[in-house]
N, C-alpha and C. Protein backbone atom coordinates (compact mmCIF):
# COMPACT_ATOMS: atom_id res chain seq x y z
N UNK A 1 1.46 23.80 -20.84
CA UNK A 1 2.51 23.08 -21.54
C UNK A 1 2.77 21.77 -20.82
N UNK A 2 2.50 20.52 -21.51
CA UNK A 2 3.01 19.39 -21.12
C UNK A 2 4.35 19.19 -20.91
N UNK A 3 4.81 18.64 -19.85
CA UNK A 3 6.08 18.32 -19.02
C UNK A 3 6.51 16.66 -18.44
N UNK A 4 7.04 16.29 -19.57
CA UNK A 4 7.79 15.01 -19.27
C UNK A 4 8.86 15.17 -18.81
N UNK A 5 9.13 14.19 -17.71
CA UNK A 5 10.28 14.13 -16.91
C UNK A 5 10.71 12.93 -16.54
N UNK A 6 11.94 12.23 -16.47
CA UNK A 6 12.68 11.31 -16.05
C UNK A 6 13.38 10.83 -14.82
N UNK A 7 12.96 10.55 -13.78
CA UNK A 7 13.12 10.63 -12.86
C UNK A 7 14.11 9.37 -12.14
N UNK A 8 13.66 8.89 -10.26
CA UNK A 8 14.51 7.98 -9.75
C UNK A 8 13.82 6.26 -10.70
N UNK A 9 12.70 6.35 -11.03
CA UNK A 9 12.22 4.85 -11.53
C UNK A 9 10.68 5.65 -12.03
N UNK A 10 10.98 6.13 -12.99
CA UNK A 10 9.98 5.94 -13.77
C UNK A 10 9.28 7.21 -14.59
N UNK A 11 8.53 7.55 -15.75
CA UNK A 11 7.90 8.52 -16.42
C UNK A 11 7.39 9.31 -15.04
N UNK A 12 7.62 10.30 -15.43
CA UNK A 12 6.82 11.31 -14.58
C UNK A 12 6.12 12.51 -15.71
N UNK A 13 5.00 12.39 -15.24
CA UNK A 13 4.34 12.83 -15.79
C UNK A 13 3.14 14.34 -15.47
N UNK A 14 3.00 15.36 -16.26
CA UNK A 14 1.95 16.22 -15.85
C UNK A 14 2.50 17.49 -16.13
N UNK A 15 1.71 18.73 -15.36
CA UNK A 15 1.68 19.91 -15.94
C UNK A 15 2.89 21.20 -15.24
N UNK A 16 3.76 21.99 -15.99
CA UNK A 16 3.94 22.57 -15.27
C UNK A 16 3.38 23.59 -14.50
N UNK A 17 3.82 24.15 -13.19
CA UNK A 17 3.04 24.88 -12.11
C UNK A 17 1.64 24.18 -11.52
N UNK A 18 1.69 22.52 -12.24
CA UNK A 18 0.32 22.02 -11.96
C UNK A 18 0.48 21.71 -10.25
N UNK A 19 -0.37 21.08 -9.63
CA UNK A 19 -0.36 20.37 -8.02
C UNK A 19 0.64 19.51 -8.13
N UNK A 20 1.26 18.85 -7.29
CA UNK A 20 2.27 17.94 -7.67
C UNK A 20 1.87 16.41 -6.42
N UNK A 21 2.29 15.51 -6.99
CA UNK A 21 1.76 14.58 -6.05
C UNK A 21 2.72 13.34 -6.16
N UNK A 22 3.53 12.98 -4.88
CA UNK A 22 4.46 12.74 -4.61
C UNK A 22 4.72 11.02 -4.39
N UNK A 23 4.96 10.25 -5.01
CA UNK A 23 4.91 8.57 -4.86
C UNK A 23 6.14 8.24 -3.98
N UNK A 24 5.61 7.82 -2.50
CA UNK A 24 7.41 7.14 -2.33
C UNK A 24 6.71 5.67 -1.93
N UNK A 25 7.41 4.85 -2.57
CA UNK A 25 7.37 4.08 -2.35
C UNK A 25 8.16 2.90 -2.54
N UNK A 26 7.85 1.09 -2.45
CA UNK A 26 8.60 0.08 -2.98
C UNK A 26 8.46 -0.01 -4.52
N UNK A 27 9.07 -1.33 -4.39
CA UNK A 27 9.09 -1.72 -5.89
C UNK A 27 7.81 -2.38 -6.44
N UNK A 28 6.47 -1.94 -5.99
CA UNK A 28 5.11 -2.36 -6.18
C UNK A 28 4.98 -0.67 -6.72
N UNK A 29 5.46 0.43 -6.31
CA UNK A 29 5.06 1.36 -7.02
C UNK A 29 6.19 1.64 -7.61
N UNK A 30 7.59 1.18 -7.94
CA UNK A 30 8.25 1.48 -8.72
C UNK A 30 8.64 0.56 -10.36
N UNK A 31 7.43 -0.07 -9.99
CA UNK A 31 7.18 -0.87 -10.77
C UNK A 31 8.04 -1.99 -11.73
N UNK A 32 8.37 -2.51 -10.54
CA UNK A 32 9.71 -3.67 -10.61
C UNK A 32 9.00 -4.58 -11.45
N UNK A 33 9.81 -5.38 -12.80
CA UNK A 33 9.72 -6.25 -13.54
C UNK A 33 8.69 -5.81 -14.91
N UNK A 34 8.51 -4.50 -14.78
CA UNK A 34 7.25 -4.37 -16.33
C UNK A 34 8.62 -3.03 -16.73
N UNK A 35 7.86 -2.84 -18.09
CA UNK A 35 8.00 -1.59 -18.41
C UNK A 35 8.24 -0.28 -18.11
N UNK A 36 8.42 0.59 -18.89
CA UNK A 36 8.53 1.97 -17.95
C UNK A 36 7.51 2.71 -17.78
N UNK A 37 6.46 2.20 -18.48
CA UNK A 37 4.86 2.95 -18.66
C UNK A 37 4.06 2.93 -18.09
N UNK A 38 4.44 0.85 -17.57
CA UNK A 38 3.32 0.22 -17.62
C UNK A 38 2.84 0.37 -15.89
N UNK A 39 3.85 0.74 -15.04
CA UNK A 39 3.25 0.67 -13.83
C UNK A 39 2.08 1.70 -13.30
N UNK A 40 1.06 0.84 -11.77
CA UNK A 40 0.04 1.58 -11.84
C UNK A 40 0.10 3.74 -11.63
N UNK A 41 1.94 3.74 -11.01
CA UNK A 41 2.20 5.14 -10.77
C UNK A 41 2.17 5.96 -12.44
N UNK A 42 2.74 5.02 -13.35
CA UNK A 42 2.66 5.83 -14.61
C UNK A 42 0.89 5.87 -15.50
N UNK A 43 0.49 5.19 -14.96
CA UNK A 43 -0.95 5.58 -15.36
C UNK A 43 -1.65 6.33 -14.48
N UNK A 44 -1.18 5.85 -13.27
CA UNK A 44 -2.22 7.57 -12.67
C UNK A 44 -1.65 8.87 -13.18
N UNK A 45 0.09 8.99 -13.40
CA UNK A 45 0.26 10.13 -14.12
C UNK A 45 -0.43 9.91 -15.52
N UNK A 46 -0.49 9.72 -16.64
CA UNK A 46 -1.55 9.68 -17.53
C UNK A 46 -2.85 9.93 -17.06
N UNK A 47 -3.78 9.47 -15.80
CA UNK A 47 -4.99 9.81 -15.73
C UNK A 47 -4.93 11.60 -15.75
N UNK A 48 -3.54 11.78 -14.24
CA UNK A 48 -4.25 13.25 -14.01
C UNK A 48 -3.21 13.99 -14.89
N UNK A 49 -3.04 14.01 -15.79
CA UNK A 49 -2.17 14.80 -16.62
C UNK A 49 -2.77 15.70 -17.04
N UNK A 50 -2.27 17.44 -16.98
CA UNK A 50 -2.87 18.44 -17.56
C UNK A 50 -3.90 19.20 -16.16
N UNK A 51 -3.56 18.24 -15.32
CA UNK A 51 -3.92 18.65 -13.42
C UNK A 51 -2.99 18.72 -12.61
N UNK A 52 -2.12 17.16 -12.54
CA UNK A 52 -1.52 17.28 -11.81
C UNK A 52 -0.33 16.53 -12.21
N UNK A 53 0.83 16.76 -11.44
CA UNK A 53 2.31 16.56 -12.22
C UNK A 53 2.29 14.95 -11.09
N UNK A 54 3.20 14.12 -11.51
CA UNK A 54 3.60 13.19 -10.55
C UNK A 54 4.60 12.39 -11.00
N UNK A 55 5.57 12.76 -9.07
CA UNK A 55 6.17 12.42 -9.24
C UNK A 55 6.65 11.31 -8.45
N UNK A 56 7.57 10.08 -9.27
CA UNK A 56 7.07 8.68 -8.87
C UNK A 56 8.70 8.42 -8.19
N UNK A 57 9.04 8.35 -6.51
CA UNK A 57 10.19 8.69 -6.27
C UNK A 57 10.60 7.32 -5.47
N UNK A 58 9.83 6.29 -5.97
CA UNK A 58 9.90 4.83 -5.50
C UNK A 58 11.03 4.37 -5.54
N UNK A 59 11.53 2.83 -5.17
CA UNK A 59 12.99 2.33 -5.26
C UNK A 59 12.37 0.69 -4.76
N UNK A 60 12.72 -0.09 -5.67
CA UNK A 60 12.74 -1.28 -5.51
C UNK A 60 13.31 -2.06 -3.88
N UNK A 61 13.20 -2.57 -2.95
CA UNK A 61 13.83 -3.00 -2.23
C UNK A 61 13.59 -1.92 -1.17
N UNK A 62 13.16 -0.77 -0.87
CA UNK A 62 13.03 0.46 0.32
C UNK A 62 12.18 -0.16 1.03
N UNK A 63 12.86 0.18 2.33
CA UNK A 63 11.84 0.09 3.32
C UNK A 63 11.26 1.26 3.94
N UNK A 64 10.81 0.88 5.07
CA UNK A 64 10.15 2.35 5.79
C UNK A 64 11.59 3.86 6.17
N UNK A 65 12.35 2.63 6.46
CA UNK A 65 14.03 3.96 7.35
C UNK A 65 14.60 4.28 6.17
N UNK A 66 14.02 3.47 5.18
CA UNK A 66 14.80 4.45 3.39
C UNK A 66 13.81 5.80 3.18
N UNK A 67 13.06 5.25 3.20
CA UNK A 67 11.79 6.48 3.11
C UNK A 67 11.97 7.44 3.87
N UNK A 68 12.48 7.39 4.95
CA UNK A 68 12.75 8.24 6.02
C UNK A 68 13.36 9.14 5.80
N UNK A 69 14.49 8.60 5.30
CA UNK A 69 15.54 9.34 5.19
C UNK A 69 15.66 10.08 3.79
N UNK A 70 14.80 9.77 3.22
CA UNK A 70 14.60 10.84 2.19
C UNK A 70 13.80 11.70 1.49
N UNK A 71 12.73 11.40 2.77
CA UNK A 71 11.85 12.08 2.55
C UNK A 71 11.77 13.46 2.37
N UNK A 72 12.73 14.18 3.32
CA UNK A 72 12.74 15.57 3.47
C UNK A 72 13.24 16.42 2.28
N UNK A 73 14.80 15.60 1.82
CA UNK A 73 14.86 15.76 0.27
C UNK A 73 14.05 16.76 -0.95
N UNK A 74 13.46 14.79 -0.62
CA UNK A 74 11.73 15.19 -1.83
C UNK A 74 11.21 15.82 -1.37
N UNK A 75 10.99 16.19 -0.54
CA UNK A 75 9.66 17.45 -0.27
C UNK A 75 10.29 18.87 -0.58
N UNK A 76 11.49 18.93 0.16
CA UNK A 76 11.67 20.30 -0.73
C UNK A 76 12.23 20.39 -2.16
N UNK A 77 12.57 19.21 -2.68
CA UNK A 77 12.93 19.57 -3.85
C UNK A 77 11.59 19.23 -5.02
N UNK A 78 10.60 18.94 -4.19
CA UNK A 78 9.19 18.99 -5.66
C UNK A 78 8.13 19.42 -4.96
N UNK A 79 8.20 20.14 -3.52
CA UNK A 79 6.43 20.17 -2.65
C UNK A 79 5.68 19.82 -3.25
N UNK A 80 5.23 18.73 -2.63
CA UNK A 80 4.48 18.29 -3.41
C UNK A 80 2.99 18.64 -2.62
N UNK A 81 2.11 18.57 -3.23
CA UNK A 81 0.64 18.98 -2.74
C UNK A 81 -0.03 17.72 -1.83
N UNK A 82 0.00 16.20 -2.33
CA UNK A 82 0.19 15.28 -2.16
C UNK A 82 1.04 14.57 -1.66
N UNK A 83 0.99 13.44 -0.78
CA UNK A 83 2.10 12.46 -0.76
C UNK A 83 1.49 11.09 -0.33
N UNK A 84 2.20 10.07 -1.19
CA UNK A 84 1.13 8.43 -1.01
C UNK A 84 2.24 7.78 -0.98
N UNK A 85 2.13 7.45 0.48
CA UNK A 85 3.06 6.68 1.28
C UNK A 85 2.84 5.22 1.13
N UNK A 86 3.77 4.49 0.25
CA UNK A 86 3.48 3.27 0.36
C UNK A 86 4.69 2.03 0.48
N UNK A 87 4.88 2.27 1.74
CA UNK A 87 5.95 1.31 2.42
C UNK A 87 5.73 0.79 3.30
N UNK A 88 6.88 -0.27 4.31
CA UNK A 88 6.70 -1.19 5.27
C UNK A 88 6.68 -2.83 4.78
N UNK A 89 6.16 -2.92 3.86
CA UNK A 89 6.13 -4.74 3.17
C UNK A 89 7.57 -4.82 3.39
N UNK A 90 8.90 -4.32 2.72
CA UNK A 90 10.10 -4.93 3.14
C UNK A 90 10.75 -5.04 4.48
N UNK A 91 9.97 -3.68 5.11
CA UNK A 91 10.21 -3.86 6.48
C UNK A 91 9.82 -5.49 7.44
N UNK A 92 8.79 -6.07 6.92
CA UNK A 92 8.13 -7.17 7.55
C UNK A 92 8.59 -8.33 6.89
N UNK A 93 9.55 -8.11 5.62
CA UNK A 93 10.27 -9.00 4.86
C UNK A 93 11.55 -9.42 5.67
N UNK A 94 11.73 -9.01 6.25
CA UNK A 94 13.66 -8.79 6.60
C UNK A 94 13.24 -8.77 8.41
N UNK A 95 12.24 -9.06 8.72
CA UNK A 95 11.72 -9.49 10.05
C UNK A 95 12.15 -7.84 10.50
N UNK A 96 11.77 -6.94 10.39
CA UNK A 96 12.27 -5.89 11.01
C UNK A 96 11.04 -5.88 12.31
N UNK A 97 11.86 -5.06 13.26
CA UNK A 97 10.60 -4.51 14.77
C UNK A 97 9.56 -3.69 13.84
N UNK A 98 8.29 -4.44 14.50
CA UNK A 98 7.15 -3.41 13.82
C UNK A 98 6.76 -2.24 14.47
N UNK A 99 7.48 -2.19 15.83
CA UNK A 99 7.15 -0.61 16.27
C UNK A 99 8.49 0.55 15.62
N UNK A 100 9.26 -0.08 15.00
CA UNK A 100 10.50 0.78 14.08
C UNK A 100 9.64 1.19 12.78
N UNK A 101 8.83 0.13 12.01
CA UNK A 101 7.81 0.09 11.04
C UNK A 101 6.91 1.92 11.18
N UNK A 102 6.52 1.52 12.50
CA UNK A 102 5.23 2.33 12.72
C UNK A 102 6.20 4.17 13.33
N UNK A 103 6.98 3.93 13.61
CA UNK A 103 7.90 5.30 14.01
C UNK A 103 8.49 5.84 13.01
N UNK A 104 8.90 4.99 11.65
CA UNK A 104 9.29 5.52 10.60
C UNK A 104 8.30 6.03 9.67
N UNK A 105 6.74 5.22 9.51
CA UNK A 105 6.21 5.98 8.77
C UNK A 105 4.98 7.15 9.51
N UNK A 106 5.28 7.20 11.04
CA UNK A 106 4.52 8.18 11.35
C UNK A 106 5.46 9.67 10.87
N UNK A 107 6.77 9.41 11.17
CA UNK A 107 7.95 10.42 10.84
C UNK A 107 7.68 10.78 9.12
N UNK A 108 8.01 10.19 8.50
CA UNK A 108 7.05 10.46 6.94
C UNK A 108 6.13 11.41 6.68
N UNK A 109 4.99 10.92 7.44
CA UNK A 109 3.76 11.23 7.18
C UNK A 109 4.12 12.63 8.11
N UNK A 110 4.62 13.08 9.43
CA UNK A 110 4.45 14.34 9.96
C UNK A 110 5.12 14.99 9.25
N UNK A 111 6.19 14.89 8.52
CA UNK A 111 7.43 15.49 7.58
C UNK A 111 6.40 15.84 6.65
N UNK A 112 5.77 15.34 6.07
CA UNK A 112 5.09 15.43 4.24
C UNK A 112 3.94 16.91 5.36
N UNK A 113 3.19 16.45 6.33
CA UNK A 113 2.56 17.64 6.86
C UNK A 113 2.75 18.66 6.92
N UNK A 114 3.85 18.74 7.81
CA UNK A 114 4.89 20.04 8.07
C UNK A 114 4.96 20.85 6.89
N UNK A 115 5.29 19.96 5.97
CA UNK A 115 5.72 20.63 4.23
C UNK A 115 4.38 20.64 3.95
N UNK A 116 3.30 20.56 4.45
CA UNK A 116 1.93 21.32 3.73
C UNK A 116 1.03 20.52 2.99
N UNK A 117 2.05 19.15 2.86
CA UNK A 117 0.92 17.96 1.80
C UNK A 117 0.23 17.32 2.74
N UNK A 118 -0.84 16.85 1.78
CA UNK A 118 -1.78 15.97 1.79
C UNK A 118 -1.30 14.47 2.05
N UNK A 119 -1.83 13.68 2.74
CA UNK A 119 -0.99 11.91 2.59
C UNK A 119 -1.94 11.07 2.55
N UNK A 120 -1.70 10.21 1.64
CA UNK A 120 -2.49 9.13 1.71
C UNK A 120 -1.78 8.01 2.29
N UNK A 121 -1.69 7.13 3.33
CA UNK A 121 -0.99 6.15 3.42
C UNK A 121 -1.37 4.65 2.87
N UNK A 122 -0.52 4.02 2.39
CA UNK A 122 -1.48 3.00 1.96
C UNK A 122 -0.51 1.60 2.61
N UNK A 123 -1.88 0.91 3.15
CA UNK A 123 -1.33 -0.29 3.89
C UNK A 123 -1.09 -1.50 3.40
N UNK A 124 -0.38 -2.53 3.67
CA UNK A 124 -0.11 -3.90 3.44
C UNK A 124 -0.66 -4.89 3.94
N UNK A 125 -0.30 -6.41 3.59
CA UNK A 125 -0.22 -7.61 4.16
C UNK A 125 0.56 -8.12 4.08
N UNK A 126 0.88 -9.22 4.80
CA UNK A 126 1.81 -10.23 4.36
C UNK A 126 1.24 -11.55 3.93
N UNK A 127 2.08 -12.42 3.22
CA UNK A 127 1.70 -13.48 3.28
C UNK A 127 1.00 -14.68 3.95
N UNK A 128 0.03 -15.31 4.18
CA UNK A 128 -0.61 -16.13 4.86
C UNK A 128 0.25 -16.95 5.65
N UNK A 129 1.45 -17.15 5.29
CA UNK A 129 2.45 -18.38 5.70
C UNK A 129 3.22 -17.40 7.06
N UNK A 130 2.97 -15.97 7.34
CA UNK A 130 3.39 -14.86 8.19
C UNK A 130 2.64 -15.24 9.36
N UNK A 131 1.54 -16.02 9.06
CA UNK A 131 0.82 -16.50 10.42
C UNK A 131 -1.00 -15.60 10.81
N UNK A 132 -1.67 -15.41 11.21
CA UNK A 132 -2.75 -14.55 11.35
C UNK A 132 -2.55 -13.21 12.36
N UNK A 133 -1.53 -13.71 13.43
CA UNK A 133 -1.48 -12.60 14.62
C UNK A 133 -0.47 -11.99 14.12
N UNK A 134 0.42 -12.29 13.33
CA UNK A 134 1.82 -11.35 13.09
C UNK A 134 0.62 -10.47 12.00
N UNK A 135 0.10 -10.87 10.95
CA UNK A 135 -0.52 -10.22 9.86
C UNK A 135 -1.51 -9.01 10.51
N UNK A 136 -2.17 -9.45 11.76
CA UNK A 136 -3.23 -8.31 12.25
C UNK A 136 -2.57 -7.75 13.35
N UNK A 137 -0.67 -7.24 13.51
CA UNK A 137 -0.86 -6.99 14.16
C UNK A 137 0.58 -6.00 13.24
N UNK A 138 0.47 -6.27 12.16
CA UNK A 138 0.89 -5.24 10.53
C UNK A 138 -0.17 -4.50 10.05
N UNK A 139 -0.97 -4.85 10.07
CA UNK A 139 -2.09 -4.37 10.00
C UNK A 139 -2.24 -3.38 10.78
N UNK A 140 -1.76 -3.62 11.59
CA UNK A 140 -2.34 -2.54 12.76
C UNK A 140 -1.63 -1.17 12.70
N UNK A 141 -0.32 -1.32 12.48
CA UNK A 141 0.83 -0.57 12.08
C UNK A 141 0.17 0.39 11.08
N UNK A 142 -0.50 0.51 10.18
CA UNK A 142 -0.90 1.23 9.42
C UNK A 142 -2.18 2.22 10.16
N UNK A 143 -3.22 1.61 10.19
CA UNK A 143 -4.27 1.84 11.26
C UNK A 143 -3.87 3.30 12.08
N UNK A 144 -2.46 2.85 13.30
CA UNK A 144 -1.93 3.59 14.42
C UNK A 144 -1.66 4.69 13.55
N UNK A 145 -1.06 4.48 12.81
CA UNK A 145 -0.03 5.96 12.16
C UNK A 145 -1.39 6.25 11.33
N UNK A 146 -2.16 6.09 10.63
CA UNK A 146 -3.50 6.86 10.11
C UNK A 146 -4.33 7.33 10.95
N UNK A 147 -4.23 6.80 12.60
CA UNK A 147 -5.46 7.45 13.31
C UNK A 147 -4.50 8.60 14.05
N UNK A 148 -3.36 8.78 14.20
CA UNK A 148 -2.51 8.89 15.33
C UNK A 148 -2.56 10.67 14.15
N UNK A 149 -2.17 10.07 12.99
CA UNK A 149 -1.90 11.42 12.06
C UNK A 149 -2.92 11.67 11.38
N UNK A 150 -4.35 11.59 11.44
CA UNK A 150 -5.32 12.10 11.17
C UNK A 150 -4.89 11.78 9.46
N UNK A 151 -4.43 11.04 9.12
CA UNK A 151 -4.63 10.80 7.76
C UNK A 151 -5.50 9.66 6.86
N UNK A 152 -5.68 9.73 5.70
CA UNK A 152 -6.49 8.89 4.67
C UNK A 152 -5.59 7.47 4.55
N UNK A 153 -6.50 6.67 4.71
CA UNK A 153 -5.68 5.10 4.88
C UNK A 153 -6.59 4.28 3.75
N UNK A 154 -5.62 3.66 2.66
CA UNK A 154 -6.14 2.53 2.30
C UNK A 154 -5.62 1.67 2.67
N UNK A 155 -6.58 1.03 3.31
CA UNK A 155 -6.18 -0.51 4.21
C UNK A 155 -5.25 -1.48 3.67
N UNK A 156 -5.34 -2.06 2.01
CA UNK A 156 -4.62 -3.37 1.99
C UNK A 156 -4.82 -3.14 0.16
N UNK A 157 -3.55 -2.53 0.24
CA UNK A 157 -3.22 -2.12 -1.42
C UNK A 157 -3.27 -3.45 -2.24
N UNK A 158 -3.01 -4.57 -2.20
CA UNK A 158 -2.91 -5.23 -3.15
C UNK A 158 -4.64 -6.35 -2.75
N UNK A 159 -5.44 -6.09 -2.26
CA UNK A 159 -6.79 -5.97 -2.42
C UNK A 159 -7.39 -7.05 -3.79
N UNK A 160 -7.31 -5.91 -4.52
CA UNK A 160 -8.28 -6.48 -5.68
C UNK A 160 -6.85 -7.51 -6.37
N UNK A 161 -6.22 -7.79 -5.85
CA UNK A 161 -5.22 -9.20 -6.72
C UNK A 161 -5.46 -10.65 -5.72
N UNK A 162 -6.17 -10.04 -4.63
CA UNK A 162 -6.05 -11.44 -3.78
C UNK A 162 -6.83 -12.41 -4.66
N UNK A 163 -6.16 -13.87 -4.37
CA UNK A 163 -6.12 -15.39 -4.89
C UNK A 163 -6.15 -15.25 -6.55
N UNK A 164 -5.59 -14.60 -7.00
CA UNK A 164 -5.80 -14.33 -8.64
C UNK A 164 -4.24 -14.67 -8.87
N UNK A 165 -3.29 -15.87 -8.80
CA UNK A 165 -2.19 -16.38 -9.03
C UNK A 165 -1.75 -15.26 -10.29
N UNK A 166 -2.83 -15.32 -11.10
CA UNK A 166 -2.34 -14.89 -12.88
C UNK A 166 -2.30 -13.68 -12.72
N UNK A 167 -2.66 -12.79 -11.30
CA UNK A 167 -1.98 -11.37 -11.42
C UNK A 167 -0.76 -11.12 -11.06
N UNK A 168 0.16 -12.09 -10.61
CA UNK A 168 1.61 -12.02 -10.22
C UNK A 168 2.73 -12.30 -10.82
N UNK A 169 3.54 -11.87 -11.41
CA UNK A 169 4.88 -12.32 -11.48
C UNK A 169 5.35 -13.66 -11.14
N UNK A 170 6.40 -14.10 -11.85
CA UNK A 170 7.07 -15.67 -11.12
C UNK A 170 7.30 -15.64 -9.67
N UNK A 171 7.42 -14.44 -9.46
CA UNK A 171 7.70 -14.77 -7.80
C UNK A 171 6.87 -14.87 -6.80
N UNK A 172 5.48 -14.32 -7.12
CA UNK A 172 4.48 -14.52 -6.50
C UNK A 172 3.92 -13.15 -5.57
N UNK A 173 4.97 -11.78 -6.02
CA UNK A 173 4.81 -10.82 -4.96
C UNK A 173 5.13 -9.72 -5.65
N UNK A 174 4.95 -9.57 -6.76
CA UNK A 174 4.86 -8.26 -7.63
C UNK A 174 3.64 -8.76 -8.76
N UNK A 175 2.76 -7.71 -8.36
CA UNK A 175 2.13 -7.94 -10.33
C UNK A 175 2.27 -7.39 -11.46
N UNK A 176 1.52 -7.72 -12.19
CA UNK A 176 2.05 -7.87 -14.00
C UNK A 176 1.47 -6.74 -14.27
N UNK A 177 2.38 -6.51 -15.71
CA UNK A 177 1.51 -5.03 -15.87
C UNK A 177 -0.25 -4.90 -16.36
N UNK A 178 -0.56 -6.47 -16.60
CA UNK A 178 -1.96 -5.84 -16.54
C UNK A 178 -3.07 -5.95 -15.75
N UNK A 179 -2.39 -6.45 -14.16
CA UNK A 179 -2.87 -5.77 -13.30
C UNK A 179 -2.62 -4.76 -12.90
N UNK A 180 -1.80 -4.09 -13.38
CA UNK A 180 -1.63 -2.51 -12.63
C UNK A 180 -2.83 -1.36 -12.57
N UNK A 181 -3.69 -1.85 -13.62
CA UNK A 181 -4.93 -1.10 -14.04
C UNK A 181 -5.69 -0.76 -12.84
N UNK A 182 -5.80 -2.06 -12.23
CA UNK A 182 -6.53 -2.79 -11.32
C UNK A 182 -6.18 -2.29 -9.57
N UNK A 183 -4.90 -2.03 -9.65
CA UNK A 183 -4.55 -1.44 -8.43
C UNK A 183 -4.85 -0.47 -8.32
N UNK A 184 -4.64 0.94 -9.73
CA UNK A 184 -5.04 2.19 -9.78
C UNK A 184 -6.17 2.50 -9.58
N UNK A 185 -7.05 1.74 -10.56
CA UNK A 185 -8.57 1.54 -10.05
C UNK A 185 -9.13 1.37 -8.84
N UNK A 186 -8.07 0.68 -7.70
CA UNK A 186 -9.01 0.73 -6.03
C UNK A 186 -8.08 1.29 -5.11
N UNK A 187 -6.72 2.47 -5.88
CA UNK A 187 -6.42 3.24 -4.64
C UNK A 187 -7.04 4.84 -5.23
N UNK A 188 -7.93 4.72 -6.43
CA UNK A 188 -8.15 6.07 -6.77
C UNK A 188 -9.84 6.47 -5.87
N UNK A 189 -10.21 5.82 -5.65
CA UNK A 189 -11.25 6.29 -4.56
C UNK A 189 -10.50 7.21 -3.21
N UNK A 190 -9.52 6.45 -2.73
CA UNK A 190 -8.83 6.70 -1.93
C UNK A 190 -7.95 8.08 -2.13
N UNK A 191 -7.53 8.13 -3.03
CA UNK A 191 -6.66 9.71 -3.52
C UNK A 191 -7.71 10.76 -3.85
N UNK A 192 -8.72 10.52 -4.99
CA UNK A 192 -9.58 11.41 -5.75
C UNK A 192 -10.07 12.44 -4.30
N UNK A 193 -10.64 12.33 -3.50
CA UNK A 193 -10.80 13.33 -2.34
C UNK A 193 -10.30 14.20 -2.03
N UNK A 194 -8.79 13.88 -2.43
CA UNK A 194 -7.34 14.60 -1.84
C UNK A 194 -6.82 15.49 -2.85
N UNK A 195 -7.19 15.45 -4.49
CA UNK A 195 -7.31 16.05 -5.64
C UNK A 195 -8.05 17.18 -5.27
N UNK A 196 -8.84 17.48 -4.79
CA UNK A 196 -9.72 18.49 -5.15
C UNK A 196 -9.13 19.83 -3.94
């Protein structure tokens, strides 16, 4: 039986008693400025629908110590089988310490363990104007907490949008919904492993 659900930002989608697979993230997966469909979390629920349930527990504006703190929450209130950690960009927005960055989402990621899931973490950049050593050394932040927690890392989520102006929004730091295709398309190598 198909199971639609309404959640903190967005369709949730999939099966009941199916695997469940858990989105926390910013407003890149809560899909700030499109539709309610259109983001890339509501089409991966459409891909694995009738497998797996998902649920998309994002928030526009979160950083890593939002995530934190609610992580435990979500885990017991959906165990999820999964969990795709995708925070820290606001953290590096708001000049936060990047070793606070890297302590909040190793805490995440051991929490989602503990509770039995799977994690994918998925990493950032910043803007070019952030400088090269601040950027590789955000970078790195992801890296530590993927080698440190033996977890699956996609390096640099917004990837396939680099220098493509016409995949962004007016502001220059969210994309449109029809790049969202495009994001799903190069973090699903990265998840599909973790499906099975």
């Amino acid at each position: 039986m198909r199971r639609i659900v309404f959640g903190l930002s967005g369709l949730l989608v999939g099966m009941a008693h199916a695997a469940t697979i858990l989105v926390l993230g910013d407003s890149l997966s809560a899909g700030y400025g499109l539709q309610r469909d259109q983001g890339w979390v509501d089409l991966l629920g459409k891909k694995v629908a009738g497998q797996h349930q998902v649920v998309n527990a994002s928030v526009s504006g979160e950083t890593s110590a939002g995530g934190r703190s609610r992580v435990a929450v979500l885990l017991q209130q959906h165990r999820p089988g999964i969990v795709i950690v995708e925070l820290g960009g606001n953290d590096a927005l708001r000049g936060l310490p990047l070793n606070t960055t890297t302590d909040n989402l190793s805490a995440i990621v051991q929490l989602s363990q503990q509770a039995g899931a799977k994690v994918l973490l998925v990493g950032m950049q910043m803007p070019a104007n952030y400088g090269k050593a601040y950027n590789e050394k955000f970078s790195a932040v992801y890296r530590q907490v993927s080698e440190q927690r033996q977890v699956r890392l996609m390096p640099l989520f917004l990837a396939p949008l680099a220098g493509k102006r016409e995949a962004f929004q007016v502001d220059g730091i969210h994309p449109v919904a029809a790049a969202q295709p495009l994001l799903l398309e190069a973090i699903w190598p990265y998840l599909k492993p973790l499906l099975k």
